[in-house]
Protein backbone atom coordinates (compact mmCIF):
# COMPACT_ATOMS: atom_id res chain seq x y z
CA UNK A 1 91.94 141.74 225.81
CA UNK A 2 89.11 143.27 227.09
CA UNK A 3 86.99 141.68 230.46
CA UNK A 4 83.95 141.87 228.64
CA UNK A 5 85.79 138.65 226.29
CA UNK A 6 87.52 137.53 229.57
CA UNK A 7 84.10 136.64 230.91
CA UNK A 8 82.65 135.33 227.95
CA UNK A 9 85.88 132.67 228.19
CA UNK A 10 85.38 131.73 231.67
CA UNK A 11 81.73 131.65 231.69
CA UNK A 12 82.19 129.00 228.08
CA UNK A 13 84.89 127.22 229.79
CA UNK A 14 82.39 126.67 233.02
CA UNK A 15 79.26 125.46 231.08
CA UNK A 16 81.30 123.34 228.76
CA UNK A 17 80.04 119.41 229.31
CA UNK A 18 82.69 117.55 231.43
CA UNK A 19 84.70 115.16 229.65
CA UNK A 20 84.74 111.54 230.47
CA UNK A 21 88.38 111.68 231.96
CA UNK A 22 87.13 115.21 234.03
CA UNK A 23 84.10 112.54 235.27
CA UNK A 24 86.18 109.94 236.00
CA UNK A 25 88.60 112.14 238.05
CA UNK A 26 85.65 113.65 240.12
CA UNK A 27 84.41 109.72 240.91
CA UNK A 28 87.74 108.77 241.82
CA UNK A 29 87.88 112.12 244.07
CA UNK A 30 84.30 111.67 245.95
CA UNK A 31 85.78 107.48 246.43
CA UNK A 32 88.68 109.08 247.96
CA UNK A 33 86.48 111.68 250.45
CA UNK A 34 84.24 108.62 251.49
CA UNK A 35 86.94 105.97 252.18
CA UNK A 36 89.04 108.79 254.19
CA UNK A 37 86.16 110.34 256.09
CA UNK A 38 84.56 106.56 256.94
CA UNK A 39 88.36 105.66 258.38
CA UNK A 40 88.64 108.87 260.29
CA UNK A 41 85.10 108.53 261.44
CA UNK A 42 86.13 104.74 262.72
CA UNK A 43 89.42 105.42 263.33
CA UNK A 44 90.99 103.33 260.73
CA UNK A 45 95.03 104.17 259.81
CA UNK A 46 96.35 103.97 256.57
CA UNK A 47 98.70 101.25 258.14
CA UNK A 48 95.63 99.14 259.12
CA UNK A 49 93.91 99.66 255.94
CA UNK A 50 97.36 98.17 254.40
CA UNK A 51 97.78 95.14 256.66
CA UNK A 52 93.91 94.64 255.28
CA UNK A 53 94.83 95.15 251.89
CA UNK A 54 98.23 93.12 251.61
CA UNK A 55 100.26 96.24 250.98
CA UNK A 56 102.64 98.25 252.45
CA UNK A 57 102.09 101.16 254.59
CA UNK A 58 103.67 103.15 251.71
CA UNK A 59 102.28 101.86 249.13
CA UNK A 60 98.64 102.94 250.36
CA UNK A 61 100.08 106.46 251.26
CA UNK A 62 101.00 106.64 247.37
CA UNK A 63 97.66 105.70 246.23
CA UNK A 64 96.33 108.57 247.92
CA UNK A 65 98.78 110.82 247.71
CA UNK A 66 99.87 110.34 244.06
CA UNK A 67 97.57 110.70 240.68
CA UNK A 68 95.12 107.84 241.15
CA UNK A 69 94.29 105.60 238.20
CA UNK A 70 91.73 103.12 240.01
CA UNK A 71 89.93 99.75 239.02
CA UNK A 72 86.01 98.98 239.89
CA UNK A 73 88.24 95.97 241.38
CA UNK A 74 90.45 97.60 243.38
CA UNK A 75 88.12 100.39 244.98
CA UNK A 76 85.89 97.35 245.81
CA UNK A 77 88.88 95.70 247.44
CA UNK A 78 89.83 98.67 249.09
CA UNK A 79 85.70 99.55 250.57
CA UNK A 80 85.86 95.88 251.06
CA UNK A 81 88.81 96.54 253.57
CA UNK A 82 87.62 99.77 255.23
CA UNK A 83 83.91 98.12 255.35
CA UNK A 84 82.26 100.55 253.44
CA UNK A 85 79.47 99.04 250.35
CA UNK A 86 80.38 100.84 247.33
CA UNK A 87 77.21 100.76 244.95
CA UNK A 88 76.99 103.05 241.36
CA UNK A 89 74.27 104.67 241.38
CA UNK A 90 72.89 107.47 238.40
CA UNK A 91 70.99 110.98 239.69
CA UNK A 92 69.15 110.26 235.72
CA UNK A 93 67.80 106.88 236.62
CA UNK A 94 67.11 107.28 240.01
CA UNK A 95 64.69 110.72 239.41
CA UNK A 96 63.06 108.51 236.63
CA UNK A 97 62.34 105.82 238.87
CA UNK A 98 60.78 108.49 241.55
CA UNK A 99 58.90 109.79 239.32
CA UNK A 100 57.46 107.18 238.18
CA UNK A 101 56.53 105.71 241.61
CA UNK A 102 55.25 108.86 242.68
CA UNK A 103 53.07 108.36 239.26
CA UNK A 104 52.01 104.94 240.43
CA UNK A 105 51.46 106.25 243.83
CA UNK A 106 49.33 109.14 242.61
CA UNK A 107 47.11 106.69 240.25
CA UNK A 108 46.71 103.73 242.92
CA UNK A 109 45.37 106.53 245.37
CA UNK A 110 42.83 108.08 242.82
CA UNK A 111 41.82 104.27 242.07
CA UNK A 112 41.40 103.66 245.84
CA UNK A 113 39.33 106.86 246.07
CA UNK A 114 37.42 105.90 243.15
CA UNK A 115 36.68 102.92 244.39
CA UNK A 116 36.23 103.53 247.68
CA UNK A 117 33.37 106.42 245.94
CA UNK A 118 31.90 103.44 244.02
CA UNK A 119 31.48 101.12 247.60
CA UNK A 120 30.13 104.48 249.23
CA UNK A 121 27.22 104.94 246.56
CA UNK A 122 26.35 101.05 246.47
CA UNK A 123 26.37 101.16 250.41
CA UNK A 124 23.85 104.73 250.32
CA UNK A 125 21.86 102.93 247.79
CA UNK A 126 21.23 99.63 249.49
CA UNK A 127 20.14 101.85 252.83
């Protein structure tokens, strides 16, 4: 196998879309980073987050440590414990709704100015 077809397979295998299990994997992963880095940060254990949560120290070790298969429900409950808000948010949405402020923004100033134009001329003319 030559690298010239090596490359070609790694390079198709990189921009290939990600699946909705590989997306779901990566949100459960970034969960994970926040909830760990906001306890560390606060100094929350795992053995207080349990005591919060109802659970056994060893039962919350597991749920990190093991493959995670995670409700909305219970990474609410566990934010909800830690005292972190957990919102869903989309990059898609969110650029669309900048952009279209920024839009509004841009047309409300050029109607200010054009009014503000319009007031100026009246205000020369009545002089």
């Amino acid at each position: 196998m030559s690298s010239k077809k090596n490359y070609k397979d790694v390079d198709k295998f990189f921009k290939a879309p990600l699946t909705p299990n590989q997306k779901a994997w990566m949100l459960i992963h970034e969960f994970y980073h926040i909830i760990l880095s906001y306890m560390k940060e606060n100094g929350i254990s795992k053995a207080d987050l349990a005591r919060k949560l109802g659970k056994s120290r060893a039962s919350v070790s597991q749920m990190f440590n093991k493959t995670p298969n995670l409700t909305i429900k219970k990474m609410t409950e566990i934010a909800d414990a830690v005292g972190v808000e957990v919102k869903i948010k989309t990059e898609d949405l969110e650029k669309k709704n900048r952009e279209k402020s920024d839009s509004y923004m841009t047309e409300g100033f050029k109607t200010s100015v054009r009014e503000s134009n319009i007031r100026s001329d009246d205000w020369e003319k009545s002089k």
